[in-house]
C-alpha atoms as a PDB file:
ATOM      1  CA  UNK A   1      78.548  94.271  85.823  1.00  0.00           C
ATOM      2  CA  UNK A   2      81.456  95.158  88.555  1.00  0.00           C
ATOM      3  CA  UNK A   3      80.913  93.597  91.945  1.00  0.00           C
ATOM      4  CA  UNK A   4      82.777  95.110  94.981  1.00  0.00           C
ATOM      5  CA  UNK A   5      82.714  93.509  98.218  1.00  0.00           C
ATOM      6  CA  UNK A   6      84.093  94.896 101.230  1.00  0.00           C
ATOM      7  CA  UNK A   7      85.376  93.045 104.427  1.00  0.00           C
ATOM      8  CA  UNK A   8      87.113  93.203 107.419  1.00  0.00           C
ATOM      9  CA  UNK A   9      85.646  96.220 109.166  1.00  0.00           C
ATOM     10  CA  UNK A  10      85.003  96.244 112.747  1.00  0.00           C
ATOM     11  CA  UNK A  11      85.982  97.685 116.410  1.00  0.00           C
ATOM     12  CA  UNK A  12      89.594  98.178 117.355  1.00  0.00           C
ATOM     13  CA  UNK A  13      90.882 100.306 119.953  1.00  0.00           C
ATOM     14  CA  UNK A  14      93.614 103.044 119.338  1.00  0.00           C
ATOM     15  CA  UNK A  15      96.728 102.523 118.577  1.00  0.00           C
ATOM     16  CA  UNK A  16      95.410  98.596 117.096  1.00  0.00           C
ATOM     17  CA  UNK A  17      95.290  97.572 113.423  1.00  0.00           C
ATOM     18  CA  UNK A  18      92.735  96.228 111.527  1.00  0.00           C
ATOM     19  CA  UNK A  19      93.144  94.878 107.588  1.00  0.00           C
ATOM     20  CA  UNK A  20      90.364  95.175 104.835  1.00  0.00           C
ATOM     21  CA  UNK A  21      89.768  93.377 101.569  1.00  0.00           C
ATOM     22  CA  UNK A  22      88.045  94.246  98.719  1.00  0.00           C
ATOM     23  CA  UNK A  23      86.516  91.121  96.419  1.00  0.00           C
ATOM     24  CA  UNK A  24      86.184  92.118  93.185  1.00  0.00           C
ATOM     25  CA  UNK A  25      84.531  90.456  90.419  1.00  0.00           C
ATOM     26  CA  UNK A  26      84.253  89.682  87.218  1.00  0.00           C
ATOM     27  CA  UNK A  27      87.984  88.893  86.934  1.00  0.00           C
ATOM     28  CA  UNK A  28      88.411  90.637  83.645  1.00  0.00           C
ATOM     29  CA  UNK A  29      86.938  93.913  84.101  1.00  0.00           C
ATOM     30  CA  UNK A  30      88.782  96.948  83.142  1.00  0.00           C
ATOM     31  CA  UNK A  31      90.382  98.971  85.710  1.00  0.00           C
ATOM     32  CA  UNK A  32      93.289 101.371  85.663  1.00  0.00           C
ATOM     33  CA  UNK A  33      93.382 102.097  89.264  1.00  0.00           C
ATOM     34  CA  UNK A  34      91.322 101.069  92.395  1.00  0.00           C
ATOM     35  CA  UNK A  35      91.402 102.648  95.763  1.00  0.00           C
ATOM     36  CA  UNK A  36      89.989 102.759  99.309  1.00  0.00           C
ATOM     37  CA  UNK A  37      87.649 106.031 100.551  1.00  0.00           C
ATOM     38  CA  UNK A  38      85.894 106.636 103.457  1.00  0.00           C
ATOM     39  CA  UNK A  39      83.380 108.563 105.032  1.00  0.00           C
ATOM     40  CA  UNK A  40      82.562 109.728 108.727  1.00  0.00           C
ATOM     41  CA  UNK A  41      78.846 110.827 109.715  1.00  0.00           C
ATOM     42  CA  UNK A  42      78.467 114.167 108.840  1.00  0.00           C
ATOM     43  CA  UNK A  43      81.829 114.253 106.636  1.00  0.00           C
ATOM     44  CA  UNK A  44      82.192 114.345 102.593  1.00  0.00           C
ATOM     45  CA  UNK A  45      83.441 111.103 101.373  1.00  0.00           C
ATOM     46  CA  UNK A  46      87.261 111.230 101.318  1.00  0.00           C
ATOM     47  CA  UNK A  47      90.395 109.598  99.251  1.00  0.00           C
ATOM     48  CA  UNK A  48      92.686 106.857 101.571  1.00  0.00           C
ATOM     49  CA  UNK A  49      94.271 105.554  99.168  1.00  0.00           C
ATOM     50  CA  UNK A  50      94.879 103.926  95.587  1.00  0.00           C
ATOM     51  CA  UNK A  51      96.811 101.607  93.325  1.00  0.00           C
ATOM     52  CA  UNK A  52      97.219 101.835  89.742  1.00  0.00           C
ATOM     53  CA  UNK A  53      96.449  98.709  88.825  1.00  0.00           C
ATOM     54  CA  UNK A  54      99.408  97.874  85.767  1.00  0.00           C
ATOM     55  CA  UNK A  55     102.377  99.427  86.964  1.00  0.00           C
ATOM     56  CA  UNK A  56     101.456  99.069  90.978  1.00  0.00           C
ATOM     57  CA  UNK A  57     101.815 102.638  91.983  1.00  0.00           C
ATOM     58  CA  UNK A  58     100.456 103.484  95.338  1.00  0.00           C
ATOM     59  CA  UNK A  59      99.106 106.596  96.516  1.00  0.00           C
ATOM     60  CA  UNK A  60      97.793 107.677 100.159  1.00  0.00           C
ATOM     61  CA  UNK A  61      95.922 110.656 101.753  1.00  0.00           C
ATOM     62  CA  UNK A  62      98.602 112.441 104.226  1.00  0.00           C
ATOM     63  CA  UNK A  63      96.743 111.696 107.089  1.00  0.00           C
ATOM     64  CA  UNK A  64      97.533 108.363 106.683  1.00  0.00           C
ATOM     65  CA  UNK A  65     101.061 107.544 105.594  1.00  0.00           C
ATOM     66  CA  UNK A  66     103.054 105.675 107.051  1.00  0.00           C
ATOM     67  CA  UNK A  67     100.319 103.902 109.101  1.00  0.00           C
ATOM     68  CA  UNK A  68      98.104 102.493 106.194  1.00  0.00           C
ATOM     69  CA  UNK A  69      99.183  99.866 102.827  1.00  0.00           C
ATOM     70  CA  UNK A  70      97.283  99.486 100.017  1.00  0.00           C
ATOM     71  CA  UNK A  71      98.201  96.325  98.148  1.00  0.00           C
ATOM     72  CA  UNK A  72      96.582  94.034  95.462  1.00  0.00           C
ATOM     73  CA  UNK A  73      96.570  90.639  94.641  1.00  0.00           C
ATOM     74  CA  UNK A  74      96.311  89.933  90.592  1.00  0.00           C
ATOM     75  CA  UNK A  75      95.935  85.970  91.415  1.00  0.00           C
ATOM     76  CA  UNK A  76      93.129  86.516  94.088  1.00  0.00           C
ATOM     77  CA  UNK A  77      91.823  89.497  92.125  1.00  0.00           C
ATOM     78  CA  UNK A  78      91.689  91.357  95.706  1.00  0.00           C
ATOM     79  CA  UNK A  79      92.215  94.588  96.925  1.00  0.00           C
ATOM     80  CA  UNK A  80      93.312  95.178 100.780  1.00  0.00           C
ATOM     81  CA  UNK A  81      94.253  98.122 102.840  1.00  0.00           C
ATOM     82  CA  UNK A  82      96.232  97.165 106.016  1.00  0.00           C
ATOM     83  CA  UNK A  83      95.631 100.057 108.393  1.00  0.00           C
ATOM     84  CA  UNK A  84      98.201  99.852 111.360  1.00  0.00           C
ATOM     85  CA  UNK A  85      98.247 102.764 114.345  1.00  0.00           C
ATOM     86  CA  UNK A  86      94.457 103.539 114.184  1.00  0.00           C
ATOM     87  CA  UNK A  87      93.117 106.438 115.409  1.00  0.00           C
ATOM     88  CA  UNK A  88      89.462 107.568 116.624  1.00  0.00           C
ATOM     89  CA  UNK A  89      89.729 110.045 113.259  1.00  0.00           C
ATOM     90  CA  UNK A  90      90.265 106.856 110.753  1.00  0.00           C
ATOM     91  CA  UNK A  91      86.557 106.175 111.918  1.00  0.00           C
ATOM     92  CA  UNK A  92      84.284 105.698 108.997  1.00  0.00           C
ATOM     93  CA  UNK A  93      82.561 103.819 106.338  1.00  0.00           C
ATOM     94  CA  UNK A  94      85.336 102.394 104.335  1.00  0.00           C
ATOM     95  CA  UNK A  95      84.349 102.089 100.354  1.00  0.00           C
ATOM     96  CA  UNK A  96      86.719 100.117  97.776  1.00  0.00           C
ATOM     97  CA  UNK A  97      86.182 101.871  94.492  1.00  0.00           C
ATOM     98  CA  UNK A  98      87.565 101.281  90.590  1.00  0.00           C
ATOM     99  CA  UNK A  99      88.561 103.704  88.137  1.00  0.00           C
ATOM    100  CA  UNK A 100      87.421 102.587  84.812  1.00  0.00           C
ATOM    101  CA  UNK A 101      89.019 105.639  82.785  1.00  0.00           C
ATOM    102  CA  UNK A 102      92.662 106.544  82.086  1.00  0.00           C
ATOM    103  CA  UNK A 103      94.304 109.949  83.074  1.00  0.00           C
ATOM    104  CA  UNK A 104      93.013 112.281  86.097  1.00  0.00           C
ATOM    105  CA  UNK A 105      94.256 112.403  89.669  1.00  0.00           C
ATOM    106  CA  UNK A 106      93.750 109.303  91.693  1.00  0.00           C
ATOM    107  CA  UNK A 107      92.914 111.171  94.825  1.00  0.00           C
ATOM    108  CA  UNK A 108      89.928 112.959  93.234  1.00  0.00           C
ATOM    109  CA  UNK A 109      86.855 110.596  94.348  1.00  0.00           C
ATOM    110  CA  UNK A 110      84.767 111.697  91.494  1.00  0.00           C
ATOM    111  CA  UNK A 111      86.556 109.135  89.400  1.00  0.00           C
ATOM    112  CA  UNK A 112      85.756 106.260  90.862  1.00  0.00           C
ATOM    113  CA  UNK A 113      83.102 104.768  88.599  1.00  0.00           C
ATOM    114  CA  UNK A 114      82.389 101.513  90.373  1.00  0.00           C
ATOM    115  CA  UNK A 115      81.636 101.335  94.315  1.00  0.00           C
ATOM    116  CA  UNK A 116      81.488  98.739  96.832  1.00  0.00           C
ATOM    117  CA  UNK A 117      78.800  99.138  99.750  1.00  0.00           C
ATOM    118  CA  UNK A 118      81.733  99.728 102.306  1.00  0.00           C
ATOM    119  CA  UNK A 119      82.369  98.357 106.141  1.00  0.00           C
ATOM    120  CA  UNK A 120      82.757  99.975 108.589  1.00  0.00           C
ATOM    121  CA  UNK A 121      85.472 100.581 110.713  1.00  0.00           C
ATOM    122  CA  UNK A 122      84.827 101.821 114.711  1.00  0.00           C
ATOM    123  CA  UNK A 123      88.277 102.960 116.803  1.00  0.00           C
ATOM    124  CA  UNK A 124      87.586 103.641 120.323  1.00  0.00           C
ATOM    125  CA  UNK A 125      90.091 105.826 122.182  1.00  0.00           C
END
């Protein structure tokens, strides 16, 4: 069974930065991509960002290039997002996610299979 486990999440003012990591277990489970979505009260959940797992591809929501990084660690088996220039709209539930399947868009949320039980990140203006 796939085990998710979000940290890092907390309060940060605007304009700060705040990294989170996603601990994923077992080792050897099959993923072809894994990504970072969030969701703000009221709000559908929403796509931040992914990495295809092989070839290292990275893909990010336009409202945050540039100020977010999605990277992954093979040895540590970890996922983190490195959000820099936060804004009060970046507030949300953070969720890492894997895509068990091949093919399909990256950015659609529907095809993440396997969830973590997300953190939550605060930005005060």
């Amino acid at each position: 069974q796939v085990q998710l486990v979000e940290s890092g999440g907390g309060l940060v003012q605007a304009g700060g930065s705040l990294r989170l990591s996603c601990a994923a277990s077992p080792r050897t489970f099959v993923r072809y991509a894994m990504g970072w979505l969030r969701q703000a009260p009221g709000k559908e959940r929403e796509f931040v960002a992914a990495i295809a797992w092989t070839v290292g591809s990275t893909y990010y929501a336009d409202s945050v290039k540039r100020r977010f990084t999605i990277s992954r660690d093979n040895a540590k088996n970890t996922l983190d997002l490195q959000m820099n220039s936060l804004k009060p709209a970046d507030a949300a539930v953070y969720y890492c996610a894997s895509k068990g399947r091949p093919g399909g868009d990256l950015t659609y949320t529907d095809l993440y299979n396997d969830w973590g039980q997300g953190t939550q990140v605060t930005v005060s203006s």
